[in-house]
C-alpha atoms as a PDB file:
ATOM      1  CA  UNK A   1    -105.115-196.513 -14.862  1.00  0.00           C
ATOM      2  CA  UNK A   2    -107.899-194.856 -16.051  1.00  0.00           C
ATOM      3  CA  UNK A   3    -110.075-191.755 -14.747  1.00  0.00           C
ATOM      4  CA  UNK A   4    -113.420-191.746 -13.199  1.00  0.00           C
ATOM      5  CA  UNK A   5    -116.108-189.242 -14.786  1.00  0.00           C
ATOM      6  CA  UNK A   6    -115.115-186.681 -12.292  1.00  0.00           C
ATOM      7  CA  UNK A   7    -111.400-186.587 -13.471  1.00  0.00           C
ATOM      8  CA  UNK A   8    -112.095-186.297 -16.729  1.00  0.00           C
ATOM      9  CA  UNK A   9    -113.953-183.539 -16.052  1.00  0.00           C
ATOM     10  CA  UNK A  10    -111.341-181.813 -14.349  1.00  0.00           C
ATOM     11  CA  UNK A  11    -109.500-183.240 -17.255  1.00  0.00           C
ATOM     12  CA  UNK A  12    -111.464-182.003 -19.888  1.00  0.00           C
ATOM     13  CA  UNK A  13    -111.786-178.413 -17.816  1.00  0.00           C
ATOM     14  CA  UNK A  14    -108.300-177.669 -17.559  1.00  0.00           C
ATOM     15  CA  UNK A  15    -107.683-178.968 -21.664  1.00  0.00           C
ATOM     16  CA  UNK A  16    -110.385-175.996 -22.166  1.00  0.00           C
ATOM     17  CA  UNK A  17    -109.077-173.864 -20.463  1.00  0.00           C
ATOM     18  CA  UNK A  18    -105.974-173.785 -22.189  1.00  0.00           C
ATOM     19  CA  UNK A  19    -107.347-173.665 -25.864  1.00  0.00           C
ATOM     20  CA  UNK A  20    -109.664-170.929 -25.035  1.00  0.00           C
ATOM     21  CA  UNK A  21    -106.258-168.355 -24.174  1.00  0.00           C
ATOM     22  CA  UNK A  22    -104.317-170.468 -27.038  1.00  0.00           C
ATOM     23  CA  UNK A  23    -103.284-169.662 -30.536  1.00  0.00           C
ATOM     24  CA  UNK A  24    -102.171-172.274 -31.851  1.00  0.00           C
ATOM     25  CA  UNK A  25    -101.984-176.355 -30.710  1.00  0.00           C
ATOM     26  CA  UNK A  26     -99.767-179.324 -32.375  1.00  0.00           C
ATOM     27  CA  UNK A  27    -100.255-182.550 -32.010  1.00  0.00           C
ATOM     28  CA  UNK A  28     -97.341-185.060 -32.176  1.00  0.00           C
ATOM     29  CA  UNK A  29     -97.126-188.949 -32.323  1.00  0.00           C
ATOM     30  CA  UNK A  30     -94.948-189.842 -29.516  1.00  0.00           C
ATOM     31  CA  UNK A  31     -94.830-193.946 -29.740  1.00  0.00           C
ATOM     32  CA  UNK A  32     -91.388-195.197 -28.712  1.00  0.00           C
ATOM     33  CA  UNK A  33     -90.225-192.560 -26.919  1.00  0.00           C
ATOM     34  CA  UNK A  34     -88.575-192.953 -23.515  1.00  0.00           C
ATOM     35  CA  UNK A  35     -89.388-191.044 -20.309  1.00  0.00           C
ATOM     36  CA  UNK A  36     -85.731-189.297 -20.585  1.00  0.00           C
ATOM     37  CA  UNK A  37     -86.640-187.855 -23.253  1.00  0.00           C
ATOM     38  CA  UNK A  38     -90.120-186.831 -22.884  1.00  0.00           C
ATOM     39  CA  UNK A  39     -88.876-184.955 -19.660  1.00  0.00           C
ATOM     40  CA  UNK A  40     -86.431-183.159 -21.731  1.00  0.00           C
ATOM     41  CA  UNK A  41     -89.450-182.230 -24.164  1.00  0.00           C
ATOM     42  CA  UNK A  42     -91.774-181.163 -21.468  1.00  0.00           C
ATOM     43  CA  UNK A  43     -89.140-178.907 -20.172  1.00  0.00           C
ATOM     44  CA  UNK A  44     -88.166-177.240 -23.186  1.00  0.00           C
ATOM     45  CA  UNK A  45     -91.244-176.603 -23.574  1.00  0.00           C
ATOM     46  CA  UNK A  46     -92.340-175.360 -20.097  1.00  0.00           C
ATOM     47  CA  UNK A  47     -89.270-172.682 -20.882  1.00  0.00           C
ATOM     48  CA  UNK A  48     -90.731-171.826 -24.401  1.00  0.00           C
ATOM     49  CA  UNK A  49     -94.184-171.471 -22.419  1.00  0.00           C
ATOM     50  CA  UNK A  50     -95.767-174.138 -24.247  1.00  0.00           C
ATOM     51  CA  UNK A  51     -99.006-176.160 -22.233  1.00  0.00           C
ATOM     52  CA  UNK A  52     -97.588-180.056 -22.682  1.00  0.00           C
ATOM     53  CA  UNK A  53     -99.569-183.217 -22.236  1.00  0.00           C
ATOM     54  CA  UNK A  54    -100.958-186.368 -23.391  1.00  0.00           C
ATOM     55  CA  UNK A  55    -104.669-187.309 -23.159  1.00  0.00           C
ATOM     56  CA  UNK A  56    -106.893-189.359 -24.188  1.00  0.00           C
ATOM     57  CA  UNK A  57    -107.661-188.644 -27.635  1.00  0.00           C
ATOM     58  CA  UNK A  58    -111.752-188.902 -27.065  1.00  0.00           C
ATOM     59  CA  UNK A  59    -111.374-186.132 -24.162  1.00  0.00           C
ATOM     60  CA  UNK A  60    -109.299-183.875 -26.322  1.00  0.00           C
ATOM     61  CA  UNK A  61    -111.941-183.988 -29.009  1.00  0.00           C
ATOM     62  CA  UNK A  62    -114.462-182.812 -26.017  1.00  0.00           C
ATOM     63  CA  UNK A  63    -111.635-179.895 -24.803  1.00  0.00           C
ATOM     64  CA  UNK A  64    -111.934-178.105 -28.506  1.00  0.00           C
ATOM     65  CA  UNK A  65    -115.132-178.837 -29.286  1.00  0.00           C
ATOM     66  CA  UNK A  66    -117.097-175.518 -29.810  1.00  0.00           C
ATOM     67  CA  UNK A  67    -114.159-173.666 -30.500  1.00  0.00           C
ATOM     68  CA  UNK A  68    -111.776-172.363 -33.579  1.00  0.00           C
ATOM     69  CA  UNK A  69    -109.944-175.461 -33.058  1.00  0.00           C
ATOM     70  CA  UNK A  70    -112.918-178.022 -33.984  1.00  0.00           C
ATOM     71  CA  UNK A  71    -111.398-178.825 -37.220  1.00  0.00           C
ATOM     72  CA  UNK A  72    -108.487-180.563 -35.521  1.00  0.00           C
ATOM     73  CA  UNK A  73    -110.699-183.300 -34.570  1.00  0.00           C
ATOM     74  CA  UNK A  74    -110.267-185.375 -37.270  1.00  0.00           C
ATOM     75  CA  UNK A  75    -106.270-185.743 -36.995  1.00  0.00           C
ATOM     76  CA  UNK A  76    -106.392-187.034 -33.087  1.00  0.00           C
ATOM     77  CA  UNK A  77    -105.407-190.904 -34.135  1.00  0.00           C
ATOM     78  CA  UNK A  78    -103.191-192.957 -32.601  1.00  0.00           C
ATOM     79  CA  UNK A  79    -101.165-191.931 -29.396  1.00  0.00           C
ATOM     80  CA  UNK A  80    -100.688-188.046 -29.100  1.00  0.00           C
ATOM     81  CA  UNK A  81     -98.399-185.181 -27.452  1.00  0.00           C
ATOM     82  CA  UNK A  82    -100.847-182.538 -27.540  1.00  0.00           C
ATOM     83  CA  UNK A  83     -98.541-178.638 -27.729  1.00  0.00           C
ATOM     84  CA  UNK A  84    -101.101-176.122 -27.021  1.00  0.00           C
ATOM     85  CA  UNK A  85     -99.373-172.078 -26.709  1.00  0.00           C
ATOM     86  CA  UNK A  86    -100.221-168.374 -26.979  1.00  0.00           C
ATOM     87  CA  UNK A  87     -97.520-167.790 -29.246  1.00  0.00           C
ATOM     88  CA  UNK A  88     -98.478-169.099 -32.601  1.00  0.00           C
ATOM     89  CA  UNK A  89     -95.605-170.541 -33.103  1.00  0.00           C
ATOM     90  CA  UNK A  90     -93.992-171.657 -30.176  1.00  0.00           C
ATOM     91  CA  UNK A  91     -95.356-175.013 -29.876  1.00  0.00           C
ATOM     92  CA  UNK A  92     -94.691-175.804 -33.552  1.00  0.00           C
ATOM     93  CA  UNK A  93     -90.879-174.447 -33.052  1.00  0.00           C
ATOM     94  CA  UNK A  94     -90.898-176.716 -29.900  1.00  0.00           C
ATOM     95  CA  UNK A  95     -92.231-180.386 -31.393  1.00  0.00           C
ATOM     96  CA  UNK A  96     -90.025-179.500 -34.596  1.00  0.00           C
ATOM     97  CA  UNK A  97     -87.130-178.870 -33.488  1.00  0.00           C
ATOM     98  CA  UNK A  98     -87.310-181.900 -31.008  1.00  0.00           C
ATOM     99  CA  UNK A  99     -88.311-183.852 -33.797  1.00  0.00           C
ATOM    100  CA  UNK A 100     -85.341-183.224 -35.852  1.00  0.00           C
ATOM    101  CA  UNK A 101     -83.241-184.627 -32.660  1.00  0.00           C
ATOM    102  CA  UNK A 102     -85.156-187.428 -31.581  1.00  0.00           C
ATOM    103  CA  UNK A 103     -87.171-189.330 -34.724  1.00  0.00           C
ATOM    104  CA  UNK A 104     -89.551-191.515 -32.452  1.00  0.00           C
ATOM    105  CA  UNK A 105     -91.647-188.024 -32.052  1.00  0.00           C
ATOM    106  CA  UNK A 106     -94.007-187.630 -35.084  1.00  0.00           C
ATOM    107  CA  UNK A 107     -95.446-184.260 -36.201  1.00  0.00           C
ATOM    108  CA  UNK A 108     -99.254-185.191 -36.996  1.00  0.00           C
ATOM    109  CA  UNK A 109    -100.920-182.427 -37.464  1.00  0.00           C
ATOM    110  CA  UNK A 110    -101.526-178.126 -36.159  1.00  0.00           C
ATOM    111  CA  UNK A 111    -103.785-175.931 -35.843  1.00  0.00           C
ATOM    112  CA  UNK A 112    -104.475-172.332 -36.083  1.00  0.00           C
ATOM    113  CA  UNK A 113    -107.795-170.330 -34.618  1.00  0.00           C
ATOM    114  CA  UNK A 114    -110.269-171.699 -37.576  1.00  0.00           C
ATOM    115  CA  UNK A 115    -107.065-173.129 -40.018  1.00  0.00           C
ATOM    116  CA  UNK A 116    -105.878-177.016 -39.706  1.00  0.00           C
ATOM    117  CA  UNK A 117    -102.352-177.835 -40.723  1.00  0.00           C
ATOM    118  CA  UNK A 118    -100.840-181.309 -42.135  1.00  0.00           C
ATOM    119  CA  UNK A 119     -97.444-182.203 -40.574  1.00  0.00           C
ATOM    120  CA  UNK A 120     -95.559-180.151 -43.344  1.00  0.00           C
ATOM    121  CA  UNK A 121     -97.736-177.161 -42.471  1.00  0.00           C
ATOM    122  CA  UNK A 122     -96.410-177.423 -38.917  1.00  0.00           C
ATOM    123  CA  UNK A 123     -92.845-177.396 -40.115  1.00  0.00           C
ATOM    124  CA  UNK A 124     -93.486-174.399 -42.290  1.00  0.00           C
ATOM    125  CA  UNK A 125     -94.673-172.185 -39.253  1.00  0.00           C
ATOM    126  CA  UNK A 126     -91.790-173.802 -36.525  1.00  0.00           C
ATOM    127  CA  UNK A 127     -89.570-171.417 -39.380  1.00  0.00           C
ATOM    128  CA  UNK A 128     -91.231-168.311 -39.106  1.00  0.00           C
ATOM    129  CA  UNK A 129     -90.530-165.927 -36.447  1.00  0.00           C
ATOM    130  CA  UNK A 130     -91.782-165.610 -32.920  1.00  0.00           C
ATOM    131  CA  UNK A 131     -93.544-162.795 -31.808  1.00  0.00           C
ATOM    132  CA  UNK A 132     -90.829-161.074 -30.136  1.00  0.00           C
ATOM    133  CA  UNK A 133     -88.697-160.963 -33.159  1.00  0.00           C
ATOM    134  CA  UNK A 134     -91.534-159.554 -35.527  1.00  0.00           C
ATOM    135  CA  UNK A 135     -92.405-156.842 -33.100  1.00  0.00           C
ATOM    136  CA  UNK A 136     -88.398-155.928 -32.899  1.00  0.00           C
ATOM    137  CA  UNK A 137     -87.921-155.963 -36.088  1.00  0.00           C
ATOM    138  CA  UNK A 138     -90.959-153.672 -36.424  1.00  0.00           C
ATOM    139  CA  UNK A 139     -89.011-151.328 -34.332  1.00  0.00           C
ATOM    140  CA  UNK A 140     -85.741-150.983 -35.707  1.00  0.00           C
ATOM    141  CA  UNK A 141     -87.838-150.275 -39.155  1.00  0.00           C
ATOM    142  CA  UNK A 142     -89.958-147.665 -37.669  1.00  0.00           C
ATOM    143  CA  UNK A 143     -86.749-146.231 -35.493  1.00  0.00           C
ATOM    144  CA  UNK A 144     -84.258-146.549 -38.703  1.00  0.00           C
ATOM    145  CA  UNK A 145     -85.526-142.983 -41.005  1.00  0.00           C
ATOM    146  CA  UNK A 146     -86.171-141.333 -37.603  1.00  0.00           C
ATOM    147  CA  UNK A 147     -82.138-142.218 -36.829  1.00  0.00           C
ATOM    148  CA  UNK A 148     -80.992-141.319 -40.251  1.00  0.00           C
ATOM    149  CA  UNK A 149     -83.041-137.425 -39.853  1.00  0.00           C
ATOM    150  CA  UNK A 150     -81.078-136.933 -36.533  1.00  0.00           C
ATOM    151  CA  UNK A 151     -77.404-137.979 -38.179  1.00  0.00           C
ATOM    152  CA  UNK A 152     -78.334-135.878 -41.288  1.00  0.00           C
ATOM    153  CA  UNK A 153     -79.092-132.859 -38.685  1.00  0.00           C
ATOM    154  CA  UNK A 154     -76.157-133.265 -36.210  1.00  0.00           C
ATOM    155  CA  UNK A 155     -74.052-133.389 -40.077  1.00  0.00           C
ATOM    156  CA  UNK A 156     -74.949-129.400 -40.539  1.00  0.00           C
ATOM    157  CA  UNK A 157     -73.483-128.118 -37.546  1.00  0.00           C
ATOM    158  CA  UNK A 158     -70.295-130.704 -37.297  1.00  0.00           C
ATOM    159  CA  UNK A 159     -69.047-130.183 -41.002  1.00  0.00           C
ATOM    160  CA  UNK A 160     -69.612-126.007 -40.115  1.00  0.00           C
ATOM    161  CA  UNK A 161     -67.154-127.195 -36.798  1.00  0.00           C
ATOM    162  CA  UNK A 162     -64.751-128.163 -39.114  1.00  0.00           C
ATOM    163  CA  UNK A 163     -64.964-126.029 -41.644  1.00  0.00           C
ATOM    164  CA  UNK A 164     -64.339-123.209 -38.545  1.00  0.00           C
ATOM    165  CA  UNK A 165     -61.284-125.648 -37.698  1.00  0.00           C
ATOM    166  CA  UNK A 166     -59.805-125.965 -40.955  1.00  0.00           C
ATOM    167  CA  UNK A 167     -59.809-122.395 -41.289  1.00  0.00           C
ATOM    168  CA  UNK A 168     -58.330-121.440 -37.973  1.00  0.00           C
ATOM    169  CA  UNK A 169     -55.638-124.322 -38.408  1.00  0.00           C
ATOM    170  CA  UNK A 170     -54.387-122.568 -42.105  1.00  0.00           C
ATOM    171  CA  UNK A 171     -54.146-119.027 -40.199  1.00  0.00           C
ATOM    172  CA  UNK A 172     -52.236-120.441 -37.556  1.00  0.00           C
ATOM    173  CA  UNK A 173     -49.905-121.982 -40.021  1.00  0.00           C
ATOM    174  CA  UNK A 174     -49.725-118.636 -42.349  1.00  0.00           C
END
């Protein structure tokens, strides 16, 4: 059934709304895929926080028109997914990995603010850590010399401890 002017605007609207707070968008050939699965897919990705849907490939190329994602444009053939997230790599991590499970679901193409991906390029950032992970990992290198200082300090006092003990144990056995 198709949409009046009005819903594609509303369409369109909400599609722009998205990409303007995203950082990254995948598209994905979904042809042959049944709704089971597709539900499973939309919510995996509603838990990853990834925005999920299918349009029309002519309003899509309206939604990120006029914005870092323009160079996308070309790539939107054929039936599409479209994964659009705030993470820069949650929506790649998402499509891939559902991908590898279910072959009817065809990475076409990604895109970063002002960078376009092929379908390998997609694959190559699902690998890379999320965000999370980066910024703990961050943290335990910034915490680790700080935690080594405070051992090496609370060393002086202990080995003087048992020093002290040693001592008093070969008096009390003289």
């Amino acid at each position: 059934m198709s949409l009046n002017r009005q819903e594609k605007a509303i369409v369109i609207e909400e599609v722009t709304t998205q990409v303007a707070a995203a950082q990254s968008i995948v598209v994905a050939e979904y042809r042959g895929l049944d709704v089971a699965s597709v539900t499973v897919l939309r919510k995996t990705a509603r838990e990853s926080g990834v925005y999920l849907r299918v349009l029309k490939n002519s309003l899509a190329r309206r939604a990120i028109s006029g914005t870092p994602f323009e160079g996308l444009s070309d790539k939107l053939t054929g039936p599409l997914i479209y994964g659009i997230s705030v993470d820069p790599v949650a929506a790649a991590k998402v499509l891939s990995a559902f991908s590898k499970t279910n072959d009817k679901l065809v990475i076409k193409a990604g895109a970063l603010p002002n960078s376009v991906f092929d379908a390998e390029g997609v694959k190559a950032l699902a690998t890379m850590p999320s965000r999370e992970e980066l910024l703990s990992k961050l943290l335990g290198t910034m915490q680790a010399p700080i935690a080594t200082f405070v051992r090496t300090l609370n060393e002086i006092p202990t080995k003087f401890v048992r020093g002290l003990a040693a001592v008093r144990d070969q008096k009390e056995a003289a």
